[in-house]
Protein backbone atom coordinates (compact mmCIF):
# COMPACT_ATOMS: atom_id res chain seq x y z
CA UNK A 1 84.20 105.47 79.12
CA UNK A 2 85.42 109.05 79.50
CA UNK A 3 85.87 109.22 82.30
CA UNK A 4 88.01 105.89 82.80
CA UNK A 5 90.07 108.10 80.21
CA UNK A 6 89.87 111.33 82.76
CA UNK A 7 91.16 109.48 85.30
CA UNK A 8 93.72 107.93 83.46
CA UNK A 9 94.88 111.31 82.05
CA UNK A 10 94.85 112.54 85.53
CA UNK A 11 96.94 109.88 87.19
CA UNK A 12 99.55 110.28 84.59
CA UNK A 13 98.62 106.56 82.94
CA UNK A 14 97.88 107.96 79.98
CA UNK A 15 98.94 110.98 76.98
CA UNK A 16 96.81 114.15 78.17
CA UNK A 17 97.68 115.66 74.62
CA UNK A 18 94.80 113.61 73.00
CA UNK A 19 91.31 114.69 73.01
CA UNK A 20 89.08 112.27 74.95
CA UNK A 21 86.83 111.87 72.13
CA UNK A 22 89.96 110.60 70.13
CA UNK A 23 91.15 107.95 72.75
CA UNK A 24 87.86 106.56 72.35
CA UNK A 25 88.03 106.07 68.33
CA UNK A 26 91.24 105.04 68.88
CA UNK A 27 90.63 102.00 71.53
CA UNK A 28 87.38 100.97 70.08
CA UNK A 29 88.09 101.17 66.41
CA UNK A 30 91.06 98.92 65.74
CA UNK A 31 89.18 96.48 68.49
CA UNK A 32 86.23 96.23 66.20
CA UNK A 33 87.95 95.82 63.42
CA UNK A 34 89.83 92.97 64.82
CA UNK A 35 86.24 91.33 66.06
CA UNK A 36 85.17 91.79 62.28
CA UNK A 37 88.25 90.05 61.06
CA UNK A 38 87.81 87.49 63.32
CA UNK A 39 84.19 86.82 62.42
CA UNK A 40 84.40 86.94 58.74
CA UNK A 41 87.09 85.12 59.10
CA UNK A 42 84.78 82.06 60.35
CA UNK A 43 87.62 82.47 63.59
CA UNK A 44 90.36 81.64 61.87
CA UNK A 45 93.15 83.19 64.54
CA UNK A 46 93.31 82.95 68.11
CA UNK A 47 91.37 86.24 68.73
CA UNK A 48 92.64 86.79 72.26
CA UNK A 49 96.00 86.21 71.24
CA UNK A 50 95.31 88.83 68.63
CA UNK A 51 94.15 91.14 71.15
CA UNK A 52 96.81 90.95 73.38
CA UNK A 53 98.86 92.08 70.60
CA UNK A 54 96.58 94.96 69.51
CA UNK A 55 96.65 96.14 73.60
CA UNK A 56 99.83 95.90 73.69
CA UNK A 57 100.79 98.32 70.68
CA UNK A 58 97.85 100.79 71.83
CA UNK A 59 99.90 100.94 75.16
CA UNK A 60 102.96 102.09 73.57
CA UNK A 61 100.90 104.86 71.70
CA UNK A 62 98.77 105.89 74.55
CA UNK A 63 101.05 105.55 77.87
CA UNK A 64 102.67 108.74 78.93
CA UNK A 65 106.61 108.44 77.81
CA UNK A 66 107.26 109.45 81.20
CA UNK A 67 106.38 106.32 83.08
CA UNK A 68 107.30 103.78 80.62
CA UNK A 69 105.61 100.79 79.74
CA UNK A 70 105.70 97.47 81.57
């Protein structure tokens, strides 16, 4: 997964001012949170709606300011 994030960094897609290992708890955390929710929750939300969401917000943190965000 690092290196997805090396690329990333590289191409400009993403902030190079976080450490790598810090992208990762940031991406993967909040995601299994969500799939805990979700499954104590006996699926009681739309958990790729949900996700979209989450994705969404994580790509306003994470995307360089430079480029924007589609």
């Amino acid at each position: 997964m690092l290196g997805y994030f090396k690329e990333a960094i590289d191409a400009g897609e993403i902030r190079g001012d976080i450490p790598m290992d810090t992208l990762s708890r940031l991406i993967l955390g909040p995601l299994r949170l969500l799939i805990k929710q979700w499954g104590m929750s006996h699926g009681a939300f739309d958990l790729r709606r949900e996700r979209e969401k989450l994705l969404k917000s994580m790509k306003l943190l994470l995307t360089n300011h430079k480029q924007g965000v589609e």
